[in-house]
N, C-alpha and C. Protein backbone atom coordinates (compact mmCIF):
# COMPACT_ATOMS: atom_id res chain seq x y z
N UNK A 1 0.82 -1.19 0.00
CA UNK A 1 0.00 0.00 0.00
C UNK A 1 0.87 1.26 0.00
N UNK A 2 2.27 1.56 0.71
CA UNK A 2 2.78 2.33 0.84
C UNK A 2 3.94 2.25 0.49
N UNK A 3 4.26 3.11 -0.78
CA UNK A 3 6.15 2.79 -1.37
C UNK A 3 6.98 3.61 -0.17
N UNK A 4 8.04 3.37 -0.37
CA UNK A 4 9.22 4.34 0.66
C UNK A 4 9.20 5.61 0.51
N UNK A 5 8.55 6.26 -0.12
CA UNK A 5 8.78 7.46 -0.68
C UNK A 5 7.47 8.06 0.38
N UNK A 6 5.81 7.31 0.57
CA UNK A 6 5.19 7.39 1.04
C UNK A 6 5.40 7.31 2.67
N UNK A 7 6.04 6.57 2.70
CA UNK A 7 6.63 5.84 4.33
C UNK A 7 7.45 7.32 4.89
N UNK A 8 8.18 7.48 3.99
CA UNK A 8 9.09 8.45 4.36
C UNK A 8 8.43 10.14 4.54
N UNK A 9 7.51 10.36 3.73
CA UNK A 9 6.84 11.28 3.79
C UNK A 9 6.08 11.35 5.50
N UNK A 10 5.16 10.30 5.46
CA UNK A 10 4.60 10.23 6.94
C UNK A 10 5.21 9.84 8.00
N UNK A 11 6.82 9.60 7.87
CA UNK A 11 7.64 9.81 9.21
C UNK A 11 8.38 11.13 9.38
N UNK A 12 8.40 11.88 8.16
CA UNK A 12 8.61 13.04 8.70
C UNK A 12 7.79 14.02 9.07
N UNK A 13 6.40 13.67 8.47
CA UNK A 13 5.07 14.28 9.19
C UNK A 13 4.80 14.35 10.38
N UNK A 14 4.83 13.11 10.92
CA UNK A 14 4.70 12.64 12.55
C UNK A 14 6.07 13.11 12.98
N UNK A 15 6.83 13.48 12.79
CA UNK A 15 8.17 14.23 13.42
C UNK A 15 8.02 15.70 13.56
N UNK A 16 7.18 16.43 12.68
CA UNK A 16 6.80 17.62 12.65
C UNK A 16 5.46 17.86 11.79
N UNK A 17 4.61 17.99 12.68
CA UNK A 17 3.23 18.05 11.95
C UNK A 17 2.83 19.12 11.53
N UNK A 18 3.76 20.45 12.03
CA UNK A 18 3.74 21.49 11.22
C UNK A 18 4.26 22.12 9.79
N UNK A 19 4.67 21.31 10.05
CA UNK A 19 5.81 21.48 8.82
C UNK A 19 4.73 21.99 7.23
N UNK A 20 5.53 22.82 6.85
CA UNK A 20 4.39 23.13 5.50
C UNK A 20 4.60 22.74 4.23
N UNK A 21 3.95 22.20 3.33
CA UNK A 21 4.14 21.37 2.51
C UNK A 21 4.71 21.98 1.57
N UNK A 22 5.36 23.11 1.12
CA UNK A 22 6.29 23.17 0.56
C UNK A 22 7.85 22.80 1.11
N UNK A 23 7.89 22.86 2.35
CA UNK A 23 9.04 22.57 3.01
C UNK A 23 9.31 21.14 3.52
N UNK A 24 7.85 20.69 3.04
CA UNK A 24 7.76 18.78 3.11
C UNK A 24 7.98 18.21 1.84
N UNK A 25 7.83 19.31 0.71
CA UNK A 25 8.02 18.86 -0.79
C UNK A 25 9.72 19.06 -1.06
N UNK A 26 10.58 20.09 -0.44
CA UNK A 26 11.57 20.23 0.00
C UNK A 26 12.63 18.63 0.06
N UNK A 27 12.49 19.11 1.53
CA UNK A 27 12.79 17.54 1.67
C UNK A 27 13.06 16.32 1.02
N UNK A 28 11.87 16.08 0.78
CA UNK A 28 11.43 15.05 0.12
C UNK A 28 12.20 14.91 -1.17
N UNK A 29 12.25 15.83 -1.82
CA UNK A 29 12.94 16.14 -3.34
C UNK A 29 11.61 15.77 -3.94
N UNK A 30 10.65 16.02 -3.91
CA UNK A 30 9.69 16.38 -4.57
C UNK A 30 8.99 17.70 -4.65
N UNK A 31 8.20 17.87 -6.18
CA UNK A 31 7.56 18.88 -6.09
C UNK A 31 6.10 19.21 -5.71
N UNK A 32 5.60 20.48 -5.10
CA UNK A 32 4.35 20.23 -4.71
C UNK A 32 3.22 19.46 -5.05
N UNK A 33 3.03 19.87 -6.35
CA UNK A 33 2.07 19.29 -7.15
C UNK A 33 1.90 17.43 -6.27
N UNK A 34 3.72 16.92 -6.70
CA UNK A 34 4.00 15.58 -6.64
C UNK A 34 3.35 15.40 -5.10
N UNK A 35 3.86 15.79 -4.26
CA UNK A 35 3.54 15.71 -3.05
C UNK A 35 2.16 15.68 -2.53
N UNK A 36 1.39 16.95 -3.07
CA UNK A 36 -0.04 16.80 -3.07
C UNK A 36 -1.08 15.90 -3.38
N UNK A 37 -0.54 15.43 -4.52
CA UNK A 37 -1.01 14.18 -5.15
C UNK A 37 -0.65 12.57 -4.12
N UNK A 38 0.53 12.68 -3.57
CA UNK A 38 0.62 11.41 -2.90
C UNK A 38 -0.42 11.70 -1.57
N UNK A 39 -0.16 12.74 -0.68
CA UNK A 39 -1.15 12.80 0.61
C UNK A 39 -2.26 12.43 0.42
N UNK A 40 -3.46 13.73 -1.28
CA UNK A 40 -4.65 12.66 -1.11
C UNK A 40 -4.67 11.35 -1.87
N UNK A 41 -3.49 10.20 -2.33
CA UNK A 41 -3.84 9.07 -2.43
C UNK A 41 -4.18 8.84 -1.16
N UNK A 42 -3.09 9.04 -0.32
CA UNK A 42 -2.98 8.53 1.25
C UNK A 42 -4.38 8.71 2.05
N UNK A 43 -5.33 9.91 1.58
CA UNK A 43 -6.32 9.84 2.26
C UNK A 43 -7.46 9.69 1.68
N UNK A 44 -7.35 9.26 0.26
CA UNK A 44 -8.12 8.65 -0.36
C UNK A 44 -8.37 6.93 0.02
N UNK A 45 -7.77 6.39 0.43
CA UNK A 45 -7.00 4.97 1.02
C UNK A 45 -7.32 5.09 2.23
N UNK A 46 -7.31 6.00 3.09
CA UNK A 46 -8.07 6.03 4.50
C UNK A 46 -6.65 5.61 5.19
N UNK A 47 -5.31 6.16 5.04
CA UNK A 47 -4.20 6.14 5.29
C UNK A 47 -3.88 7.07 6.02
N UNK A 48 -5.00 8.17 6.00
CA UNK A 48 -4.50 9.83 6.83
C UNK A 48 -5.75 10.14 6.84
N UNK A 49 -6.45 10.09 8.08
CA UNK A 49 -7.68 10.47 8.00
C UNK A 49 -8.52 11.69 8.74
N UNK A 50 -6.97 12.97 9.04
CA UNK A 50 -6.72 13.96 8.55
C UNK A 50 -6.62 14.87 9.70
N UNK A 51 -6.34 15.66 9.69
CA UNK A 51 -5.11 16.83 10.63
C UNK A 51 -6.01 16.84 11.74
N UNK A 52 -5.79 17.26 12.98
CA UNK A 52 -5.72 17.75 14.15
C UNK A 52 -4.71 18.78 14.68
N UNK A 53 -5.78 19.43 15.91
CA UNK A 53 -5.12 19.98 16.79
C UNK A 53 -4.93 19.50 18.05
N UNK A 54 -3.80 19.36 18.88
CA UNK A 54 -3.94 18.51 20.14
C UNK A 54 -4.22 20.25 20.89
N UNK A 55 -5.06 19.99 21.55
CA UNK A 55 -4.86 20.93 23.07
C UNK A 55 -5.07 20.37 24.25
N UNK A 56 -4.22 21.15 25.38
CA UNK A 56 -3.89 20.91 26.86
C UNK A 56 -4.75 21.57 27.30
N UNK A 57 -6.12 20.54 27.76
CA UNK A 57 -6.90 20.38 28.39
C UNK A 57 -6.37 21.43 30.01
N UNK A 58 -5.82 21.34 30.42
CA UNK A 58 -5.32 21.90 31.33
C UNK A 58 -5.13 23.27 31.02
N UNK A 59 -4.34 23.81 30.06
CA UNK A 59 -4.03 25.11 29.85
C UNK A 59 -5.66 26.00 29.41
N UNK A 60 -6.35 25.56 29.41
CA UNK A 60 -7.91 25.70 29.14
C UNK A 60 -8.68 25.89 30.24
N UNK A 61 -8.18 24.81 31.40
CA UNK A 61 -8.44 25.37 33.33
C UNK A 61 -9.25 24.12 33.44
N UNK A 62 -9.25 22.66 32.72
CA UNK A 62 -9.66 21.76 32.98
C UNK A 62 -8.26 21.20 33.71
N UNK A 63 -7.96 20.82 34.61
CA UNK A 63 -7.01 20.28 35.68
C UNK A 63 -7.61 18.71 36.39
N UNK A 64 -8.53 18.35 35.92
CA UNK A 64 -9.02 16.62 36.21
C UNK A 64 -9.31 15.87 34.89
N UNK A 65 -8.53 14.79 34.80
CA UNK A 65 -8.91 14.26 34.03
C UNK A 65 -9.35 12.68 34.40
N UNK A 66 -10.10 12.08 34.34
CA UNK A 66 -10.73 10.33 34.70
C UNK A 66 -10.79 9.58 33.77
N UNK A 67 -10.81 8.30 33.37
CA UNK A 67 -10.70 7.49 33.18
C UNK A 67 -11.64 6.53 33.69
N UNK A 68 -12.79 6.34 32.98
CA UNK A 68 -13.77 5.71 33.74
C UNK A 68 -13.93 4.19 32.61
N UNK A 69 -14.13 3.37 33.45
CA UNK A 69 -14.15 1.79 32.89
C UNK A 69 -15.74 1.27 33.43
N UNK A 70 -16.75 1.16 32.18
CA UNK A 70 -17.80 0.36 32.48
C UNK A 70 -18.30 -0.77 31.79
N UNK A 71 -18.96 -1.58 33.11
CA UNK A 71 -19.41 -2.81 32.49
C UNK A 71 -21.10 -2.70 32.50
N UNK A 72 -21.52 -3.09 31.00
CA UNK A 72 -22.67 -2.40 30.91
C UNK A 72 -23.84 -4.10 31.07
N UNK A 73 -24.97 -3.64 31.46
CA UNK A 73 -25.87 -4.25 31.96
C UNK A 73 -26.13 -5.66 30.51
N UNK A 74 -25.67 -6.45 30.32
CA UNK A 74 -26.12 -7.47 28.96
C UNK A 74 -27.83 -7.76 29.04
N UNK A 75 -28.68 -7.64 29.96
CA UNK A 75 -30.56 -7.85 29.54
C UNK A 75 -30.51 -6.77 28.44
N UNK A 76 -30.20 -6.40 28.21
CA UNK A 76 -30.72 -5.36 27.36
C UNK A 76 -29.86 -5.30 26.05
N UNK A 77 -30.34 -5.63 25.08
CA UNK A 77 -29.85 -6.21 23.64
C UNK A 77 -29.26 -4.60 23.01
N UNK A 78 -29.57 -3.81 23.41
CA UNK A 78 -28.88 -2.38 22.68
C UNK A 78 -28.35 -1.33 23.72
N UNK A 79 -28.18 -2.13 24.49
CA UNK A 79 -27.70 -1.18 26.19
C UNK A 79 -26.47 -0.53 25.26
N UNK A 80 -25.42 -1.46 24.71
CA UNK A 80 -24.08 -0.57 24.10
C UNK A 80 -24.46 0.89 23.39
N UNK A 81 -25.13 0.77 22.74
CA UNK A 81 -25.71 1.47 21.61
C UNK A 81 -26.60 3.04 22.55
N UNK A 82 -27.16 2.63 23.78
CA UNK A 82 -28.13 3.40 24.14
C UNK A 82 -26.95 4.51 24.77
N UNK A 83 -26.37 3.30 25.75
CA UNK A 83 -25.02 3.78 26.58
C UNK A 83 -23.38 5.13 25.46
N UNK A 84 -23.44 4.70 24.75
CA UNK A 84 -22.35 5.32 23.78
C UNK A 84 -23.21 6.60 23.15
N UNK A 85 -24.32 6.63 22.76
CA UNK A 85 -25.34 7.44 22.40
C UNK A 85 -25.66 8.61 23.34
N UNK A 86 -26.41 8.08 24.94
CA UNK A 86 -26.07 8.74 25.99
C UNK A 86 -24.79 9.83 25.97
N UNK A 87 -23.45 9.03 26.38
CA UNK A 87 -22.00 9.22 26.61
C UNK A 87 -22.06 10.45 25.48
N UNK A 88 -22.40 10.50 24.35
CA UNK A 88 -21.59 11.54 23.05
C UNK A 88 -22.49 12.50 23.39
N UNK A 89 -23.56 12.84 24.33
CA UNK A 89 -24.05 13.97 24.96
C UNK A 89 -23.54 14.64 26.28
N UNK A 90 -22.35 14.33 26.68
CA UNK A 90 -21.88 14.97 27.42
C UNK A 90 -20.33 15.50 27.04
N UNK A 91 -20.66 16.93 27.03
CA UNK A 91 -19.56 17.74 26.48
C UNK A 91 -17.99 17.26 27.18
N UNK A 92 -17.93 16.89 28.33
CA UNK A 92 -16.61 16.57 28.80
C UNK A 92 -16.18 15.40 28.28
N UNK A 93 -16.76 14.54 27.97
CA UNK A 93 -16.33 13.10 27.64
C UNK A 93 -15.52 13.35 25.97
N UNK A 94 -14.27 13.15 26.69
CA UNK A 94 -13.63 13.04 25.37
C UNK A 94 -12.55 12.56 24.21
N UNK A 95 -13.32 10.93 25.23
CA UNK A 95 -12.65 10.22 24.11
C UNK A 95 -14.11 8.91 24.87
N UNK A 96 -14.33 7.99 23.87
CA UNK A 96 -15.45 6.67 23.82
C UNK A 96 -15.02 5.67 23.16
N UNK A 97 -14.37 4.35 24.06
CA UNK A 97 -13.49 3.43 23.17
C UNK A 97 -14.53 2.23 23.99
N UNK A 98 -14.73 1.23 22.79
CA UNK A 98 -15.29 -0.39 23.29
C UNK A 98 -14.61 -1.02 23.63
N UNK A 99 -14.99 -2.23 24.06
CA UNK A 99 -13.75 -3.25 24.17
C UNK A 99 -14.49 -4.81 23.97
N UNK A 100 -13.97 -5.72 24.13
CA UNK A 100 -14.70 -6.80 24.10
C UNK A 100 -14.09 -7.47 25.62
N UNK A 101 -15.06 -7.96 26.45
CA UNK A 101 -14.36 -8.85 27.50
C UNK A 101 -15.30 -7.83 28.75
N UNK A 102 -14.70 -8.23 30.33
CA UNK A 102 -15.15 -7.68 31.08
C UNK A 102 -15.49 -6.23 30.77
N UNK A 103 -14.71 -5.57 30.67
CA UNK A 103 -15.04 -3.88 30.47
C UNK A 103 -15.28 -3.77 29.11
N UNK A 104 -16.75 -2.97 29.27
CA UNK A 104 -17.51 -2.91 28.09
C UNK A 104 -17.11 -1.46 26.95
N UNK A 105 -16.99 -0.25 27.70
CA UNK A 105 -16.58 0.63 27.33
C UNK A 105 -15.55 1.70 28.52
N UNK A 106 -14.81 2.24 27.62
CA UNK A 106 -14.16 3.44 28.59
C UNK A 106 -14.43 4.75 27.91
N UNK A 107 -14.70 5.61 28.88
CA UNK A 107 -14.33 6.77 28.59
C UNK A 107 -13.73 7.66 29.38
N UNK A 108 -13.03 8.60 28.18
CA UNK A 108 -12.07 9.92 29.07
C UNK A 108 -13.33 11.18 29.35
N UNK A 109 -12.42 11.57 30.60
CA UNK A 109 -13.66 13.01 30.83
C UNK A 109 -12.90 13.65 31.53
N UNK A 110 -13.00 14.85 31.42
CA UNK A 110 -12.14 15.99 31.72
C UNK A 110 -13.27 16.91 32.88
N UNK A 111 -12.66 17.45 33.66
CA UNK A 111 -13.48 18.28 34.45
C UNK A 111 -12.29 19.78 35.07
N UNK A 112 -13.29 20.83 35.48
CA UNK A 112 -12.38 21.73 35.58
C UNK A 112 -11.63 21.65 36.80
N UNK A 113 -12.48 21.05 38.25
CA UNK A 113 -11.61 20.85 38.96
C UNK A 113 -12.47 19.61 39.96
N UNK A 114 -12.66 18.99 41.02
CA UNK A 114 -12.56 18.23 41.83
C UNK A 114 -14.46 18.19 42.47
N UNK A 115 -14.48 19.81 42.71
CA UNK A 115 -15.94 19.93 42.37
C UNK A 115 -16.95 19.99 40.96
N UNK A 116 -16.28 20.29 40.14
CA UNK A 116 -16.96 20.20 38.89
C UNK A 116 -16.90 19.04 38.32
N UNK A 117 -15.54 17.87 38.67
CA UNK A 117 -16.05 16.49 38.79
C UNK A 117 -16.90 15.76 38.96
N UNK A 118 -16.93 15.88 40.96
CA UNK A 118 -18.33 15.81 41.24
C UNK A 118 -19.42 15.56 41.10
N UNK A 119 -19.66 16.88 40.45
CA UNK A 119 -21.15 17.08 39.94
C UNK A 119 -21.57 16.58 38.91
N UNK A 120 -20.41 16.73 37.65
CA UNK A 120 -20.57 15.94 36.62
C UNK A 120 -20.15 14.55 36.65
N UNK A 121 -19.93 13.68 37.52
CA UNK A 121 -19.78 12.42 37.75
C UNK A 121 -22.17 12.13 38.27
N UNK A 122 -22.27 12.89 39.65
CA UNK A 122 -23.53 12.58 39.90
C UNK A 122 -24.61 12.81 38.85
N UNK A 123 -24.49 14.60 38.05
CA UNK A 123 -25.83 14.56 37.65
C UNK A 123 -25.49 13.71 35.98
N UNK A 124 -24.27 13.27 35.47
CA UNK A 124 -24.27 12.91 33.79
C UNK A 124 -23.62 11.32 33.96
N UNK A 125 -22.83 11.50 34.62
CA UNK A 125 -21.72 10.35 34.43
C UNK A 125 -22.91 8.90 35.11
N UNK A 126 -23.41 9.15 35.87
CA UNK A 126 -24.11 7.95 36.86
C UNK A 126 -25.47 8.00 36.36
N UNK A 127 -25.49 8.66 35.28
CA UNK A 127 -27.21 9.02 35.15
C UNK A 127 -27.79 7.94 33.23
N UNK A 128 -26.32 7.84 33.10
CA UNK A 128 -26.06 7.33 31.43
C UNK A 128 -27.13 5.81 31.40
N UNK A 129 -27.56 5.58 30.81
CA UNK A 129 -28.18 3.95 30.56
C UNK A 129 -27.23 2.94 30.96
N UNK A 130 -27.90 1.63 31.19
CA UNK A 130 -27.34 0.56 31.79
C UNK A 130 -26.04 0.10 32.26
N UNK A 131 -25.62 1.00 32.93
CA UNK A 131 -24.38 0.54 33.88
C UNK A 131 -24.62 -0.15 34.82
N UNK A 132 -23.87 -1.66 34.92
CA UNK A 132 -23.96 -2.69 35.76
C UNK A 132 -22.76 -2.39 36.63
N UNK A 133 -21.78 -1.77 36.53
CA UNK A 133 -20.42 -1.81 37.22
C UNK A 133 -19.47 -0.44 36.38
N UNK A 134 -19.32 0.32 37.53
CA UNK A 134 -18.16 1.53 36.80
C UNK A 134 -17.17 1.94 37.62
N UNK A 135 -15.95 2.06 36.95
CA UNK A 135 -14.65 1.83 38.01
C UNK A 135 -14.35 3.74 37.58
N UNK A 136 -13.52 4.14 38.24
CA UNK A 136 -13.07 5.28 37.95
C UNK A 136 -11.93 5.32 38.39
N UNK A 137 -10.62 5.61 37.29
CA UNK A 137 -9.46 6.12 37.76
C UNK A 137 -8.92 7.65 37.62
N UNK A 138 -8.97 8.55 38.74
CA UNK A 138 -7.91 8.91 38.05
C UNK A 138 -6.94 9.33 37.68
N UNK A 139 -6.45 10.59 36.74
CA UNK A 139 -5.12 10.39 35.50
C UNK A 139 -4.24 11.28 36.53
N UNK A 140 -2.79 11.15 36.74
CA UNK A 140 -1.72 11.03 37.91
C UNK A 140 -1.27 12.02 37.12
N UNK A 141 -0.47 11.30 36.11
CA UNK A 141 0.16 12.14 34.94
C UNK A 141 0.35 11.00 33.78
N UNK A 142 0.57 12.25 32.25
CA UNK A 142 0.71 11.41 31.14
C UNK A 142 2.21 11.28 30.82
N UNK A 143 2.39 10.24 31.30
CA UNK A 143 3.97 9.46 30.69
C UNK A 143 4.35 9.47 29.33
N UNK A 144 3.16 8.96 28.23
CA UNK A 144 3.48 8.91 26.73
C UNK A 144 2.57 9.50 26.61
N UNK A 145 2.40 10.06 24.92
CA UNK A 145 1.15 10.03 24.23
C UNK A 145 1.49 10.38 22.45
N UNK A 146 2.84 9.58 22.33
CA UNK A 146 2.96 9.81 21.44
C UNK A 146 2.57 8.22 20.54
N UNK A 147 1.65 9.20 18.96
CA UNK A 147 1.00 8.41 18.29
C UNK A 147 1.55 8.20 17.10
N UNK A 148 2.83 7.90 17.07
CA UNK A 148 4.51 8.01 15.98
C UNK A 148 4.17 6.90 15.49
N UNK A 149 4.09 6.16 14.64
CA UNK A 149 3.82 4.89 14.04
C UNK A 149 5.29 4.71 13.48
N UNK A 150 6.51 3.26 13.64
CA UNK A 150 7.54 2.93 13.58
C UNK A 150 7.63 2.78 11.64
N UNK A 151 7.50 3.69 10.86
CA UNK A 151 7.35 3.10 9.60
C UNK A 151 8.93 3.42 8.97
């Protein structure tokens, strides 16, 4: 799917995601045009499925972040569905990953501080459809978070 030329392009992307594509066409020893043309193969292919901004949740005056792990109620044939549906209505939650096995879903949620936790733990977080079991950790500090793929 990906020649070296491609490989090489998206490791120097993920090394500097700012970088501007004339100065990535640079590099590369290619010309824009050339360059332009390989990215949207790449996201034509669903290879780059396309830019972000990271922001520090913190520098924003959110200073809690949780980690909540639930196991959702199985009587109920669309509990996942009701539950994840629920979850994408609450503005803090922000990230919603499945899983298969004991823990059914996790999600991240950010709060501004310890009381605004709290509250948004009692009146949203505990209020969501069929939770049989919900663990809450949470976040100490982030050790990694880099999403560098070894290509």
């Amino acid at each position: 799917m990906l020649d070296a030329t491609d490989s090489a392009i998206l490791r120097r992307w993920q090394a500097e995601p700012d970088l501007q594509v004339t100065e990535l066409a640079l590099e590369m020893g290619l010309s824009q045009s050339v360059l332009s043309r390989r990215i949207d193969r790449m996201r034509e292919n669903g290879v780059l499925k396309g830019v972000q901004g990271v922001i520090d949740w913190s520098a924003l005056g959110y200073g809690v972040e949780v980690s909540l792990r639930f196991t959702l109620d199985k009587g109920e044939p669309r509990a996942l569905d009701l539950f994840v549906a629920a979850a994408r209505e609450v503005p803090e939650v922000t990230e919603i990953q499945t899983f298969l096995g004991r823990v059914d879903v996790r999600l991240a949620v950010i709060a501004r501080d310890l009381a605004h936790w709290r509250q948004l733990y009692g009146e949203r977080i505990l209020t969501l459809p069929h939770i049989s079991e919900i663990e809450a950790l949470l976040h100490v500090a982030q050790v990694k978070t880099d999403a560098v793929l070894p290509l």
